[in-house]
Protein backbone atom coordinates (compact mmCIF):
# COMPACT_ATOMS: atom_id res chain seq x y z
CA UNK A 1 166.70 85.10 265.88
CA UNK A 2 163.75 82.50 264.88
CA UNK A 3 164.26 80.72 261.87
CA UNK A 4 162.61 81.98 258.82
CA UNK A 5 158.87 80.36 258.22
CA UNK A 6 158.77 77.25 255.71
CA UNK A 7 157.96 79.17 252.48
CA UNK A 8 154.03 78.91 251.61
CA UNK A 9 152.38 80.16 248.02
CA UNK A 10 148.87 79.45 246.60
CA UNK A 11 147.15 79.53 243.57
CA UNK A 12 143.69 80.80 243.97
CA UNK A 13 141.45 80.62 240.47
CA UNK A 14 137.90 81.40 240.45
CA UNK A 15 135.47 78.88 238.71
CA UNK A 16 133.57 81.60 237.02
CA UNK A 17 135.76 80.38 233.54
CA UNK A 18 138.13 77.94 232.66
CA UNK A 19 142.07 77.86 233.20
CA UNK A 20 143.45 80.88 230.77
CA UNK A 21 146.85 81.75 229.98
CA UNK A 22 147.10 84.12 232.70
CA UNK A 23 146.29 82.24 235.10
CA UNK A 24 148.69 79.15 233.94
CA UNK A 25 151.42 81.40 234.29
CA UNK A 26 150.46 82.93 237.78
CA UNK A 27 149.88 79.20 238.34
CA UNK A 28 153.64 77.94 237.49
CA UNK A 29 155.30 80.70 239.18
CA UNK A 30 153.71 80.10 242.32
CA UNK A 31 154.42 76.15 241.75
CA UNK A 32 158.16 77.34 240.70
CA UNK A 33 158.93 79.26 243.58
CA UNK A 34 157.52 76.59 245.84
CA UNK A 35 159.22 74.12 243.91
CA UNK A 36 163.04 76.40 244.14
CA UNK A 37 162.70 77.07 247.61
CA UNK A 38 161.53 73.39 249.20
CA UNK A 39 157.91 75.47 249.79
CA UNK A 40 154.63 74.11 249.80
CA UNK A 41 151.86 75.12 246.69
CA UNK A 42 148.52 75.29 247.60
CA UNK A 43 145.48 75.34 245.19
CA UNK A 44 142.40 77.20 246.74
CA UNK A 45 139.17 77.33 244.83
CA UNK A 46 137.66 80.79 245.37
CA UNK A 47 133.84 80.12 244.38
CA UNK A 48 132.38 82.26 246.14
CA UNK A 49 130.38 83.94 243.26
CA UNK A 50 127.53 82.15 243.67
CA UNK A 51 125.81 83.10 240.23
CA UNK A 52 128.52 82.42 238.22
CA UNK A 53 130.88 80.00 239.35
CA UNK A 54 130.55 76.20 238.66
CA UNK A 55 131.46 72.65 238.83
CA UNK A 56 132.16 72.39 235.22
CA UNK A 57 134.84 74.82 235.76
CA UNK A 58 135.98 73.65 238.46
CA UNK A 59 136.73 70.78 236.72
CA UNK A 60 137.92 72.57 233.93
CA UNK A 61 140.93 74.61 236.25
CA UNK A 62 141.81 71.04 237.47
CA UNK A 63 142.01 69.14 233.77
CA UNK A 64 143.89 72.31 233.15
CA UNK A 65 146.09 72.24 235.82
CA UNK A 66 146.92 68.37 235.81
CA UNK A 67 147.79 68.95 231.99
CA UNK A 68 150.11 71.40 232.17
CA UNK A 69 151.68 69.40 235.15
CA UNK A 70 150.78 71.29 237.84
CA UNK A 71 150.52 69.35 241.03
CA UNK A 72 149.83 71.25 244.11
CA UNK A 73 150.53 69.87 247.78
CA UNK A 74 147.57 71.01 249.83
CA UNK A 75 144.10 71.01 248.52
CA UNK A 76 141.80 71.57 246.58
CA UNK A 77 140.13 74.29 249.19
CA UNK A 78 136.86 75.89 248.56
CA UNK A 79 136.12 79.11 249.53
CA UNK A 80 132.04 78.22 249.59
CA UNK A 81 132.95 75.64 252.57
CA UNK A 82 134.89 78.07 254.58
CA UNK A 83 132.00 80.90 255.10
CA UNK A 84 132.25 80.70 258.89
CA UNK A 85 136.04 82.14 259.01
CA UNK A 86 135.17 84.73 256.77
CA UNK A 87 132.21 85.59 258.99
CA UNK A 88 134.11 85.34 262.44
CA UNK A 89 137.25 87.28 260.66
CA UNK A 90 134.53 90.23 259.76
CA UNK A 91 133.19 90.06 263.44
CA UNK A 92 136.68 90.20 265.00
CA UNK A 93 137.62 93.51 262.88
CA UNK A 94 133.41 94.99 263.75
CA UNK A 95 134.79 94.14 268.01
CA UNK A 96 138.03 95.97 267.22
CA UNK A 97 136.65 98.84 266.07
CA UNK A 98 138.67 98.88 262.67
CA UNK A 99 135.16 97.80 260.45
CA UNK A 100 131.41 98.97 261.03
CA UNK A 101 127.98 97.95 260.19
CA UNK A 102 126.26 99.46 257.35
CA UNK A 103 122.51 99.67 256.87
CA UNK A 104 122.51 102.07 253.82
CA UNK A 105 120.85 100.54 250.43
CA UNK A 106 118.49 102.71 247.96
CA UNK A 107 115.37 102.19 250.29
CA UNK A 108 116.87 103.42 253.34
CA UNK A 109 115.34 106.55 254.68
CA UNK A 110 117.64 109.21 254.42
CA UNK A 111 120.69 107.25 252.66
CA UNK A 112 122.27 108.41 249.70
CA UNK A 113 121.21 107.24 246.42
CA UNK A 114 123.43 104.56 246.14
CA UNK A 115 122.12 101.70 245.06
CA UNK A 116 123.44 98.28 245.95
CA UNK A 117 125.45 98.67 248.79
CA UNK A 118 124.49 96.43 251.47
CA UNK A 119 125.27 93.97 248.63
CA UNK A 120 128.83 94.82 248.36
CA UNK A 121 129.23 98.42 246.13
CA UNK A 122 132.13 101.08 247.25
CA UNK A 123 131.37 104.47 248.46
CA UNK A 124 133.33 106.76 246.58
CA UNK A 125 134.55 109.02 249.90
CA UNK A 126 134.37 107.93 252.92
CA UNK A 127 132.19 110.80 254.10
CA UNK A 128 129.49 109.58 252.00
CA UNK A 129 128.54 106.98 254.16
CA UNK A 130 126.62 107.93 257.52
CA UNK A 131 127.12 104.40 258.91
CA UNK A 132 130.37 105.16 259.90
CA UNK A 133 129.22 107.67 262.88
CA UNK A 134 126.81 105.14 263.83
CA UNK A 135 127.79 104.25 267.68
CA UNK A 136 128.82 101.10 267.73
CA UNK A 137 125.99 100.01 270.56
CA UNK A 138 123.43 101.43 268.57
CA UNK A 139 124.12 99.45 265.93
CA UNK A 140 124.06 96.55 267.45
CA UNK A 141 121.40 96.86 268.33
CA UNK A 142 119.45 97.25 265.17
CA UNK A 143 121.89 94.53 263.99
CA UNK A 144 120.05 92.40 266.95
CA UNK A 145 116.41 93.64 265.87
CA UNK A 146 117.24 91.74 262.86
CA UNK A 147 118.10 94.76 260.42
CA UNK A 148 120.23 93.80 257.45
CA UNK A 149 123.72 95.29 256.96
CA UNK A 150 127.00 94.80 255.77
CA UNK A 151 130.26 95.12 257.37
CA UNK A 152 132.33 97.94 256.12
CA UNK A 153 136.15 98.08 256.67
CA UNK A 154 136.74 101.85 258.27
CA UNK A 155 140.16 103.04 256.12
CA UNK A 156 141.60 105.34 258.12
CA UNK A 157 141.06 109.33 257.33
CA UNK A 158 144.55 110.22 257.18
CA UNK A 159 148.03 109.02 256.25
CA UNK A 160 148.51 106.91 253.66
CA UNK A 161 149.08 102.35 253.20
CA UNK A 162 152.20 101.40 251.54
CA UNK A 163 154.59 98.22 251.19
CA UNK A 164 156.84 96.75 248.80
CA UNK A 165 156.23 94.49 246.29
CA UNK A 166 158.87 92.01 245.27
CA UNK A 167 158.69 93.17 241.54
CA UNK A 168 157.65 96.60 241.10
CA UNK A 169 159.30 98.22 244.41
CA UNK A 170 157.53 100.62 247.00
CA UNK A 171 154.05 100.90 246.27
CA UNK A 172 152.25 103.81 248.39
CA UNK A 173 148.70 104.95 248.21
CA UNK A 174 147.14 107.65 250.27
CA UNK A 175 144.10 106.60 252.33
CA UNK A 176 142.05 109.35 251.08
CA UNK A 177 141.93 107.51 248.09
CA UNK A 178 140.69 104.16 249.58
CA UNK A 179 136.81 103.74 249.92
CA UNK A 180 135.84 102.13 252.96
CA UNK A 181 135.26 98.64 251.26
CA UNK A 182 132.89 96.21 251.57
CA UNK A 183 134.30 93.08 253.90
CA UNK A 184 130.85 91.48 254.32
CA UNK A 185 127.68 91.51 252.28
CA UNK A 186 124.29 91.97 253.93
CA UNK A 187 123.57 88.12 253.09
CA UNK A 188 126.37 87.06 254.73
CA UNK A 189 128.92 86.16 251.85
CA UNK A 190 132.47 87.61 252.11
CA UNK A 191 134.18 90.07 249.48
CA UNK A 192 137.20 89.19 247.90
CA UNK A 193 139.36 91.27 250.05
CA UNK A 194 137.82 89.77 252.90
CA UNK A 195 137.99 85.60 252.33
CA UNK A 196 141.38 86.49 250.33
CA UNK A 197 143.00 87.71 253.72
CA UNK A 198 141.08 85.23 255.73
CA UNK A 199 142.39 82.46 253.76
CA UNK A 200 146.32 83.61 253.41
CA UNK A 201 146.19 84.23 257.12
CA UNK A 202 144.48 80.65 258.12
CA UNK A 203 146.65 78.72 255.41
CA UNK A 204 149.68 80.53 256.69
CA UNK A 205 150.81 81.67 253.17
CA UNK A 206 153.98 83.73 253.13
CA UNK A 207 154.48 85.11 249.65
CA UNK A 208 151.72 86.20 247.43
CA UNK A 209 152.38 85.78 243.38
CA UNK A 210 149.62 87.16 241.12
CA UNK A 211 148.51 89.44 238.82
CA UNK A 212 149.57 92.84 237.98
CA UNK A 213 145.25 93.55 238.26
CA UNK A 214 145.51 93.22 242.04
CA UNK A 215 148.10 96.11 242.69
CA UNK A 216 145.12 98.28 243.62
CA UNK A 217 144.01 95.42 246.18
CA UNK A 218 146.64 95.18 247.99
CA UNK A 219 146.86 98.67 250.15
CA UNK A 220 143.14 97.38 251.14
CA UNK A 221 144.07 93.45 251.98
CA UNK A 222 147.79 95.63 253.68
CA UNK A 223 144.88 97.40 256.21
CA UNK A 224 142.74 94.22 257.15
CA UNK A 225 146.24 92.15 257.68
CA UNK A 226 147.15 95.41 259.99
CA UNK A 227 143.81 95.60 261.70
CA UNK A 228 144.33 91.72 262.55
CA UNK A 229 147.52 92.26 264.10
CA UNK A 230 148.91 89.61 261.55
CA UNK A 231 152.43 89.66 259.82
CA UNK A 232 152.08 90.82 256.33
CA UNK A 233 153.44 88.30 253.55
CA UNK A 234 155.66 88.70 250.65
CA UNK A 235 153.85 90.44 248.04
CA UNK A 236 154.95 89.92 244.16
CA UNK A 237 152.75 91.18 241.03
CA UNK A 238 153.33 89.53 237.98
CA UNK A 239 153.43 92.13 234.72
CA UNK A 240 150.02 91.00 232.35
CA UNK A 241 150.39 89.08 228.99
CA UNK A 242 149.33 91.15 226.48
CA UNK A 243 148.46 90.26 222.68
CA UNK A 244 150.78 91.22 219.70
CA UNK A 245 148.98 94.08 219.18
CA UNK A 246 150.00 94.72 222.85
CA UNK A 247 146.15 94.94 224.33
CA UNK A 248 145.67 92.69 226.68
CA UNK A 249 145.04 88.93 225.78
CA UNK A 250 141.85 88.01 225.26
CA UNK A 251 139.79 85.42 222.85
CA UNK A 252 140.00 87.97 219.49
CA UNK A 253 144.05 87.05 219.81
CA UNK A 254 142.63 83.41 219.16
CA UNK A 255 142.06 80.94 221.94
CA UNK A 256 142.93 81.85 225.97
CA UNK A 257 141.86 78.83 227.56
CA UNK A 258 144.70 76.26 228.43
CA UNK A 259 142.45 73.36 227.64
CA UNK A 260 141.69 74.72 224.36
CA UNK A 261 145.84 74.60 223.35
CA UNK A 262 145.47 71.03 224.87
CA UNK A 263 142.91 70.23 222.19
CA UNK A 264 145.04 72.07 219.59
CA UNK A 265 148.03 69.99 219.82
CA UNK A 266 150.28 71.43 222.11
CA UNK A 267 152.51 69.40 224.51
CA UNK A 268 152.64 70.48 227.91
CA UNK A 269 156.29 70.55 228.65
CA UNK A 270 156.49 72.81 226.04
CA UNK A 271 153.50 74.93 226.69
CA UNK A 272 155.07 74.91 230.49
CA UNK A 273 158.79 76.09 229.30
CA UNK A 274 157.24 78.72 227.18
CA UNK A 275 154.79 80.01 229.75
CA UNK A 276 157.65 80.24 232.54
CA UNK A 277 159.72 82.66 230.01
CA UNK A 278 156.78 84.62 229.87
CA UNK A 279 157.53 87.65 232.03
CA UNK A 280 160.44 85.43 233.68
CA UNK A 281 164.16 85.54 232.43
CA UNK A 282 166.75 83.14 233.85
CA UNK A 283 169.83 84.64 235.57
CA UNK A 284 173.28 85.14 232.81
CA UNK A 285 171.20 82.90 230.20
CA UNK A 286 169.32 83.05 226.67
CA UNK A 287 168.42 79.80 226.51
CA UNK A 288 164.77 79.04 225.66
CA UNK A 289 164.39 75.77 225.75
CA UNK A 290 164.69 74.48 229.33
CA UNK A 291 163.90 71.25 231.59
CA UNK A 292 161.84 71.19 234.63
CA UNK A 293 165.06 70.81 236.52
CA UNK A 294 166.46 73.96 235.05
CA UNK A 295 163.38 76.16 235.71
CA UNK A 296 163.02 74.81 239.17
CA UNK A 297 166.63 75.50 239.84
CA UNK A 298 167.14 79.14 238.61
CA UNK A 299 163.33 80.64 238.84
CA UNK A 300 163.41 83.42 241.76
CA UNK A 301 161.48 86.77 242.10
CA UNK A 302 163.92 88.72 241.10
CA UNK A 303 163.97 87.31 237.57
CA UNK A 304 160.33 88.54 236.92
CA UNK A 305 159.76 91.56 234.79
CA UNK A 306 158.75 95.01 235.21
CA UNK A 307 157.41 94.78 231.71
CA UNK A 308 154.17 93.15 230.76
CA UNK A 309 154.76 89.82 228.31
CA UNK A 310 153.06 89.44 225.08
CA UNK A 311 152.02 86.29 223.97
CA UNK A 312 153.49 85.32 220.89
CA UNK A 313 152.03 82.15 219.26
CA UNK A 314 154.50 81.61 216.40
CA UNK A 315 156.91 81.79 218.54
CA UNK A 316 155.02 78.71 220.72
CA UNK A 317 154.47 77.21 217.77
CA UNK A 318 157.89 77.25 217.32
CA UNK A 319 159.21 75.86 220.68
CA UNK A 320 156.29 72.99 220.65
CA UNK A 321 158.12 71.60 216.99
CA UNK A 322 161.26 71.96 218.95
CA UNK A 323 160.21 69.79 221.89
CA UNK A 324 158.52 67.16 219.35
CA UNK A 325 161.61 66.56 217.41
CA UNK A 326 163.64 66.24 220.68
CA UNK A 327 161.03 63.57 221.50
CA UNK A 328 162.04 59.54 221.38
CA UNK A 329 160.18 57.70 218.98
CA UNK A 330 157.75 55.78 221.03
CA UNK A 331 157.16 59.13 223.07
CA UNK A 332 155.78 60.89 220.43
CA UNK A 333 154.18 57.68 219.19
CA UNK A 334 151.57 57.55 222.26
CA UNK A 335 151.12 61.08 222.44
CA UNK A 336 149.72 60.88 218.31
CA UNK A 337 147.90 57.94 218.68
CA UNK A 338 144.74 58.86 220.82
CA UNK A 339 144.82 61.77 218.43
CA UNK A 340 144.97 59.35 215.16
CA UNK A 341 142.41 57.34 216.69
CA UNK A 342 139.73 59.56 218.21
CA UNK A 343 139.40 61.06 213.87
CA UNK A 344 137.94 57.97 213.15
CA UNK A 345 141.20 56.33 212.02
CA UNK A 346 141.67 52.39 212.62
CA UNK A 347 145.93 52.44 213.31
CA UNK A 348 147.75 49.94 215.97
CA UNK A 349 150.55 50.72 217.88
CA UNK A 350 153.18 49.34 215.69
CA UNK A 351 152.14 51.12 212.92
CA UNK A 352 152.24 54.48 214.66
CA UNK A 353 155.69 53.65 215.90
CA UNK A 354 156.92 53.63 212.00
CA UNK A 355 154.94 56.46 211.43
CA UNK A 356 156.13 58.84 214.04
CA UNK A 357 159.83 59.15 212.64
CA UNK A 358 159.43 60.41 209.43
CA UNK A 359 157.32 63.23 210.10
CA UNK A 360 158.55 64.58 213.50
CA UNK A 361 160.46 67.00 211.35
CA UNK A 362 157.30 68.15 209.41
CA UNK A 363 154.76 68.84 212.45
CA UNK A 364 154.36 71.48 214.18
CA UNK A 365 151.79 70.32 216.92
CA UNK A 366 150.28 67.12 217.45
CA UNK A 367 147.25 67.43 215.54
CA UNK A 368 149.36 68.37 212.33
CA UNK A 369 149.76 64.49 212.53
CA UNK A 370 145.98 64.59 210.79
CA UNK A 371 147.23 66.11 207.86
CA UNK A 372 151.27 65.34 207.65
CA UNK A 373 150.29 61.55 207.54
CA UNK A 374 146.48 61.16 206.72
CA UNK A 375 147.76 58.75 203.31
CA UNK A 376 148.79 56.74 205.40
CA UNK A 377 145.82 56.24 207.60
CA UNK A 378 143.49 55.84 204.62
CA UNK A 379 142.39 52.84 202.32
CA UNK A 380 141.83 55.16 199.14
CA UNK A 381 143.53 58.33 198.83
CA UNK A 382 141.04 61.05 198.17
CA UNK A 383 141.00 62.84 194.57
CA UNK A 384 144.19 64.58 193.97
CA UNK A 385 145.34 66.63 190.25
CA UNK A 386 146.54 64.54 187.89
CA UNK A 387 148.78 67.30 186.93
CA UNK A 388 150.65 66.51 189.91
CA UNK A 389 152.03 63.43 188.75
CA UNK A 390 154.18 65.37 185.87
CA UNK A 391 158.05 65.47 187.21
CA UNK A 392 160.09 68.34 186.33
CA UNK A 393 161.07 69.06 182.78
CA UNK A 394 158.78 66.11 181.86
CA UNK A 395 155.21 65.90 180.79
CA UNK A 396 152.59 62.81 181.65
CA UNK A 397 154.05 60.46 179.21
CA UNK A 398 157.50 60.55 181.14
CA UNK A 399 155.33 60.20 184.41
CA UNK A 400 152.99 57.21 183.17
CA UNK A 401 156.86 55.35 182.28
CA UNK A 402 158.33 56.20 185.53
CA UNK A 403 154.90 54.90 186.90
CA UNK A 404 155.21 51.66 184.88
CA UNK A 405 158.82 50.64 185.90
CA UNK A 406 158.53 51.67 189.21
CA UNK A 407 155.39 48.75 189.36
CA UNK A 408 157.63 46.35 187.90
CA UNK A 409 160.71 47.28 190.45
CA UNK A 410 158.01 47.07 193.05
CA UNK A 411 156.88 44.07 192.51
CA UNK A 412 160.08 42.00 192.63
CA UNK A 413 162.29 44.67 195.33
CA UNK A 414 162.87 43.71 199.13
CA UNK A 415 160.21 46.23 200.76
CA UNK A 416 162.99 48.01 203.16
CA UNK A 417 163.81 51.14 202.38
CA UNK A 418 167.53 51.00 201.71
CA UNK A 419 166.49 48.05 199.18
CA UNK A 420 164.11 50.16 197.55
CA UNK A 421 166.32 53.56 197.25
CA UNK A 422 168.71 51.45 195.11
CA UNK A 423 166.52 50.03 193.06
CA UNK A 424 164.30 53.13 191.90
CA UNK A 425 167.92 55.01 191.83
CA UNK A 426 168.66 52.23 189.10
CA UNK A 427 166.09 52.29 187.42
CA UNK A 428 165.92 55.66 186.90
CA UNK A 429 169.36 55.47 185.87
CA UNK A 430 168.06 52.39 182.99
CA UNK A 431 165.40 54.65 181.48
CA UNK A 432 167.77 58.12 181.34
CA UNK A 433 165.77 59.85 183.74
CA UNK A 434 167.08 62.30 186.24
CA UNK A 435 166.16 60.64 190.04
CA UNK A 436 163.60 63.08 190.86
CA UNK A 437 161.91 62.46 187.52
CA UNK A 438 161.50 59.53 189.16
CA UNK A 439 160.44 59.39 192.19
CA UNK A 440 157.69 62.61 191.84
CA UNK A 441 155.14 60.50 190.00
CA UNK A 442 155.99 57.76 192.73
CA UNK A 443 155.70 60.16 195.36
CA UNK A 444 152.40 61.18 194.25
CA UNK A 445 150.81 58.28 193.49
CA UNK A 446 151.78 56.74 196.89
CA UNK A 447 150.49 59.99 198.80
CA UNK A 448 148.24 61.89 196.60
CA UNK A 449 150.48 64.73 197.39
CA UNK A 450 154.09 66.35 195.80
CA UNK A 451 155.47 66.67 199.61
CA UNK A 452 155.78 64.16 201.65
CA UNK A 453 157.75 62.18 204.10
CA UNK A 454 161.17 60.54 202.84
CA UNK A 455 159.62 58.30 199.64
CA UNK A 456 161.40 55.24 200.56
CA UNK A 457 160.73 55.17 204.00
CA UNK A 458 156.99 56.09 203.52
CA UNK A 459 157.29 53.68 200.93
CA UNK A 460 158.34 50.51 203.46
CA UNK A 461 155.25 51.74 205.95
CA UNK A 462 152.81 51.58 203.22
CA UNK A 463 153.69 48.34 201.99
CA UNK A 464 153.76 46.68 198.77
CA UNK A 465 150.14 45.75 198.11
CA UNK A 466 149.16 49.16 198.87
CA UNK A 467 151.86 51.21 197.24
CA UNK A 468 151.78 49.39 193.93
CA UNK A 469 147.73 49.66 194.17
CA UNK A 470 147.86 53.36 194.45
CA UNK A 471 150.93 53.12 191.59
CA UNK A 472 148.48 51.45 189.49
CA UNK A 473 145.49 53.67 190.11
CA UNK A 474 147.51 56.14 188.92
CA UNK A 475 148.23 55.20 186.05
CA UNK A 476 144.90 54.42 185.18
CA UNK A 477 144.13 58.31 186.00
CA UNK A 478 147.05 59.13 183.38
CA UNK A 479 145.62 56.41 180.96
CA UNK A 480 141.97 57.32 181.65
């Protein structure tokens, strides 16, 4: 018995838009599988689309793919280099007999009005199309007279193409119902169902992971494979991700592109886990958050839904503040500096390092860094209400005397923050004042908000000349 082929999967993207959520996921469980099994991952560029595919999206499906930590073993391969397989492929299946040449468009004497398809349109019955009785010599030669035409594949009349798909079972469709399809276009560029089997076939892929969308394909891409005498591979359509209001997702469910939850905040392990859970369970587990290891090591096939996924972003929300908390220090530190930096703010290293702690339990992504910890990225605090200031069960006056002591305990206190704690604690204690009568009007003045970070700590980071500056410009507001 030969051994069983070294297990080959691709991901195959079209440049015509950047990296979306879809196809991140179809992405990572193609990259999964390969991963679980010892496989190889391909990435094939299928640009093709002349009008509408570009290099800026090219680029964009590779930033995309590097981010969420995608990396593939063969390529990148571009369809628009390969046009000379596709073109042989189509010629082998016209010699066979199992595809023709068709001359029909709208100008064609004695066609039927249907416009368009010498450049690639479907016929909606076979016997719509004359073409197909054309002897095969004859049209040659008009072929050789220099008449354009495509290639058509010829779908046989009877019977019907079925297979089995690794997720959704036995899939059979009667022939009757397949239109002979397009395989070449009269100028010579292939059809998807054409360079998609060309490809799979030359790059030896044995298991196809995608979309729920190309169901309907694959009967068509099941009847080239045949016609070529070629072993057909695994096939295994992955349910859709729909939107909460279970539609499926698009950009009025806020943003689809990868890049754009890149730009948002969002780290990529944890964009990664969630995406992998999306349509995915593991075997005899609930757990949601999980390593690359753990993925790697339990993903199969047979974990993959029946049931489309919706895409639930408080929920990814959710798992991101997970993943930053679980994050060291100096980590999270690098990953909120660029961040810090590129709004304009002037912050070293060091300082970001001292930062980070006390408000990886407030942030949700990495961009709520902008507004968890602006204070203390800023020489002034902007405007804030004065009202603010007044701790509970007090009024200003108690808040102006809280103010005043604190400045003198300031001024004289070892700036560490167990030093600090103490000494507001007893002086709050000296003046009769509850402790968070106390440290409110400090909290404020130092931040310019009444939540914040742990006061003492935030305290230590500011610093003495700048805490007891913004102390003291608030109690000139109070005084003023």
């Amino acid at each position: 018995m030969p051994a069983p082929s070294p297990i080959r999967v691709r991901f195959a993207p079209s440049p015509t838009g950047y990296l979306h959520v879809g196809g991140a996921r179809t992405a990572l469980f193609n990259w999964l599988y390969a991963r679980h099994t010892g496989g190889t991952f391909i990435l094939r560029i299928e640009d093709t689309d002349f009008e509408r595919s570009t290099q800026e999206m090219v680029e964009g499906i590779l930033v995309g793919m590097r981010w969420i930590g995608l990396d593939w073993d063969e390529g990148p391969f571009f369809q628009s280099q390969r046009l000379e397989l596709y073109r042989a492929t189509a010629a082998r299946l016209v010699e066979s007999g199992h595809a023709y040449y068709c001359f029909c468009s709208k100008q064609s004497s004695g066609a039927p009005p249907l416009a368009g398809f010498a450049k690639g349109g479907d016929f909606p019955t076979k016997d719509d199309d004359p073409c197909r009785r054309i002897p095969g010599d004859d049209a040659a030669r008009r072929r050789a007279a220099g008449e354009a035409a495509a290639i058509r594949f010829a779908v046989p009349e009877t019977g019907s193409t079925s297979f089995d798909d690794a997720v959704f079972g036995p899939i059979d469709i009667a022939n009757a119902e397949i239109e002979d399809f397009v395989l070449l276009r009269s100028d010579g560029v292939p059809t998807y169902h054409l360079s998609v089997v060309a490809d799979d076939l030359d790059m030896r892929i044995t298991h196809i992971i995608r979309g729920a969308d190309h169901v309907s394909n694959t009967p068509k891409q099941k009847l080239i494979y045949e016609a070529l005498g070629a072993p057909l591979p695994v096939f295994a359509h992955v349910p859709l991700i729909l939107g909460p209001d279970k539609t499926r997702l698009s950009k009025r469910h806020g943003a689809t592109s990868v890049i754009a939850y890149k730009d948002e905040g969002f780290l990529p392990e944890a964009f990664r886990n969630y995406l992998a859970l999306l349509g995915w369970s593991p075997p005899d587990s609930t757990k949601e958050i999980m390593s690359d290891r753990e993925l790697i090591s339990l993903f199969s096939l047979e974990g993959i839904s029946h049931s489309n996924a919706v895409f639930d972003r408080t929920k990814l929300e959710w798992l991101n503040a997970e993943y930053i908390r679980a994050m060291p220090v100096d980590a999270l530190s690098e990953r909120l500096l660029p961040i810090v930096r590129a709004a304009g703010y002037d912050v070293d290293p060091s300082q970001m390092q001292r930062i980070a702690p006390l408000i990886r339990e407030r942030i949700k992504l990495l961009r709520d860094v902008l507004t968890a910890a602006d204070f203390f990225f800023v020489d002034e605090l902007p405007p804030y209400d004065t009202a603010l200031l007044i701790p509970q069960k007090g009024d200003l006056a108690m808040a102006k005397k809280a103010l005043e002591r604190a400045r003198e305990v300031l001024a004289h206190t070892d700036f560490n923050h167990q030093a600090l704690d103490q000494a507001l604690r007893s002086a709050a204690k000296e003046m009769g004042l509850k402790a968070g009568q106390m440290f409110q009007p400090i909290r404020v003045a130092v931040t310019g908000r009444n939540a914040s970070p742990p006061l003492f700590e935030t305290l230590e980071v500011l610093g003495r000349d700048v805490s007891l500056a913004r102390i003291a410009g608030a109690i000139d507001k109070i005084s003023g």
